[in-house]
Protein backbone atom coordinates (compact mmCIF):
# COMPACT_ATOMS: atom_id res chain seq x y z
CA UNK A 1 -198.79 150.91 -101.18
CA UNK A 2 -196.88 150.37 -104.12
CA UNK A 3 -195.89 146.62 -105.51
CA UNK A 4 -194.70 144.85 -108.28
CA UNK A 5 -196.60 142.12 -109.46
CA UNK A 6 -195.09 139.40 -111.93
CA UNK A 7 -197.22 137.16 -114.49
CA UNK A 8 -196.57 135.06 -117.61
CA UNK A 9 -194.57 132.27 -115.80
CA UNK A 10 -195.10 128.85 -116.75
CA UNK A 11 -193.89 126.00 -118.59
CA UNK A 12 -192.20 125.73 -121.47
CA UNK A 13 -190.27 123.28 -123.61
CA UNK A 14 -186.56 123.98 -124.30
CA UNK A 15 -186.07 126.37 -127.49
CA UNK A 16 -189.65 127.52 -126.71
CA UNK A 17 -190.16 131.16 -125.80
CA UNK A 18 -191.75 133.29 -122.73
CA UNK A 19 -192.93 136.64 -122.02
CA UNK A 20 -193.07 137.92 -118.82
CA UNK A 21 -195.23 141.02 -117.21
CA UNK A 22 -194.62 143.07 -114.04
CA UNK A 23 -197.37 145.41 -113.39
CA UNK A 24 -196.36 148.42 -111.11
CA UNK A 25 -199.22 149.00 -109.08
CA UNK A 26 -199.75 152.38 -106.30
CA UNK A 27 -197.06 154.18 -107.79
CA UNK A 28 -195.63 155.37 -111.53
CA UNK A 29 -191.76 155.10 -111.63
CA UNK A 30 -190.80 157.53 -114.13
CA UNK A 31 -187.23 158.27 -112.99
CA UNK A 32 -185.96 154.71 -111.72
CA UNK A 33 -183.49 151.78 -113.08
CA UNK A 34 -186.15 148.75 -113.41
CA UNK A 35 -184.61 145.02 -113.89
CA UNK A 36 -185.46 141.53 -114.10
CA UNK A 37 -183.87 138.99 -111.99
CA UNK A 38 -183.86 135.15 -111.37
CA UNK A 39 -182.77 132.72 -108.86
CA UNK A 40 -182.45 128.78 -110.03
CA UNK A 41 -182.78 126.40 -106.96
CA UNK A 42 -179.73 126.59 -104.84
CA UNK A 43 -177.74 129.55 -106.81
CA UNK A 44 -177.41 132.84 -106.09
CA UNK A 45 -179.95 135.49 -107.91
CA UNK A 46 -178.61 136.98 -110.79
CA UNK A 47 -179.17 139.95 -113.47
CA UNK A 48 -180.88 139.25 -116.70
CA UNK A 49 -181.71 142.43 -117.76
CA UNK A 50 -182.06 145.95 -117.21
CA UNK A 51 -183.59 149.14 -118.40
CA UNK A 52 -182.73 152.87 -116.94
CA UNK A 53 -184.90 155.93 -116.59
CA UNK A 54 -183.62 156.94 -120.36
CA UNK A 55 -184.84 153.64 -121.72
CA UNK A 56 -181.05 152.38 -122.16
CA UNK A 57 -180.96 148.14 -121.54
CA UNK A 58 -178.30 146.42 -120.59
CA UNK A 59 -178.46 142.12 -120.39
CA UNK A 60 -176.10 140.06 -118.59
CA UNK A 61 -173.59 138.50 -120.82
CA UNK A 62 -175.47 134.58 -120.34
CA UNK A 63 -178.11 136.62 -121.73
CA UNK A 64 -177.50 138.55 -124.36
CA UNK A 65 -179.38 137.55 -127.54
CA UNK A 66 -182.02 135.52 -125.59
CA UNK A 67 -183.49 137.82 -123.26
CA UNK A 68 -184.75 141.15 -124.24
CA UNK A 69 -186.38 143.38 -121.50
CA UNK A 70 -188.67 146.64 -122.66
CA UNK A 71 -191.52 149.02 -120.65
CA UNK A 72 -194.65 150.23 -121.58
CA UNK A 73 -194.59 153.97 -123.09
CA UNK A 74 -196.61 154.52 -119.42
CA UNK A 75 -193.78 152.79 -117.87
CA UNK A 76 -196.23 151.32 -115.65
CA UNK A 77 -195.68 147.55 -117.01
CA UNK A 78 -191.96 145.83 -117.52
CA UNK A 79 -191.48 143.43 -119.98
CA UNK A 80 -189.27 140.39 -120.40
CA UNK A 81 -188.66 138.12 -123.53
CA UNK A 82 -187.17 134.82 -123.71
CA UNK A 83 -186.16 132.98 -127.03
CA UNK A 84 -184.37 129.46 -127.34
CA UNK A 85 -184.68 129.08 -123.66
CA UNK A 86 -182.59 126.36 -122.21
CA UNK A 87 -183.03 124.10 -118.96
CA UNK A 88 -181.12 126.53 -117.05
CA UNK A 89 -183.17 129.06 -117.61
CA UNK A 90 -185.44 127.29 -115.44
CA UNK A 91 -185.76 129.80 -112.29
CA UNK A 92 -188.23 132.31 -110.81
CA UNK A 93 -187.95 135.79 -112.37
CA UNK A 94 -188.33 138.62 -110.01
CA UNK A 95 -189.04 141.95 -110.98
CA UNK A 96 -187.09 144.99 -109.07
CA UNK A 97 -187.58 148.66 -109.44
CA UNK A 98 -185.56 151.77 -108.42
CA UNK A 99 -182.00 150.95 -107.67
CA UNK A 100 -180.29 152.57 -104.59
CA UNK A 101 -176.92 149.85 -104.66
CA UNK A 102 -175.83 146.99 -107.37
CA UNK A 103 -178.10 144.65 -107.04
CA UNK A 104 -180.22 146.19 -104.35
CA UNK A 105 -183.75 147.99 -104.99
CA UNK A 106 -186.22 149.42 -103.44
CA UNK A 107 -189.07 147.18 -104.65
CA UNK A 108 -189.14 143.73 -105.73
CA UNK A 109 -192.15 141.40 -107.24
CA UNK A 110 -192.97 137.94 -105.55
CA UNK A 111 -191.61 136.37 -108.37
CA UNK A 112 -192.95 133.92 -111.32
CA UNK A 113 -191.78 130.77 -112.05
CA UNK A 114 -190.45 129.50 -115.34
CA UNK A 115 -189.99 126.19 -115.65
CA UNK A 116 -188.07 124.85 -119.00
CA UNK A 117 -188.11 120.90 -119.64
CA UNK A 118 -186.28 118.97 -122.08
């Protein structure tokens, strides 16, 4: 059964920095879009970043200079950095793999939850 499991959540203190993992476990996704996501408490989930099959990454605008996703060369592990975080970054980060719509994949993690205080 294949699953995405998140780790590296946690607290942090604004400007601080984060690194998330999601391990891809019963399956190796070698041809699929892979993303990070996060929902804050009563707002809609939202993009952070992306990376395609070709290893192209693309980061929400909010993002963009903060954030910075990557994949192991196995592309069994998905990576997600966070610099000069702010208290709105606060939010659980899901991982999703293998896009079929915007927005909608096949898999998704359980999510991790960062939690930045001022």
């Amino acid at each position: 059964q294949v699953r995405l499991e998140e780790s590296g959540g946690g607290s942090v203190q604004a400007g601080g920095s984060l690194k998330l993992s999601c391990a891809v476990i019963g399956n190796r996704f070698t041809n699929c879009e892979m993303a990070w996501y996060r929902q804050a408490p009563g707002k809609a989930r939202e993009l952070v970043s992306l990376i395609d099959s070709q290893g192209t990454t693309r980061s929400a605008d909010s993002m963009k200079g903060r954030f910075t996703i990557s994949q192991a060369n196995d592309k069994n592990t998905l990576y997600l950095e966070g610099n000069g975080l702010k208290t709105e970054d606060t939010a659980v980060y899901y991982c999703a793999a293998c896009r079929h719509r915007v927005d909608e994949y096949y898999f998704w993690g359980r999510g991790t939850q960062v939690t930045v205080s001022s």
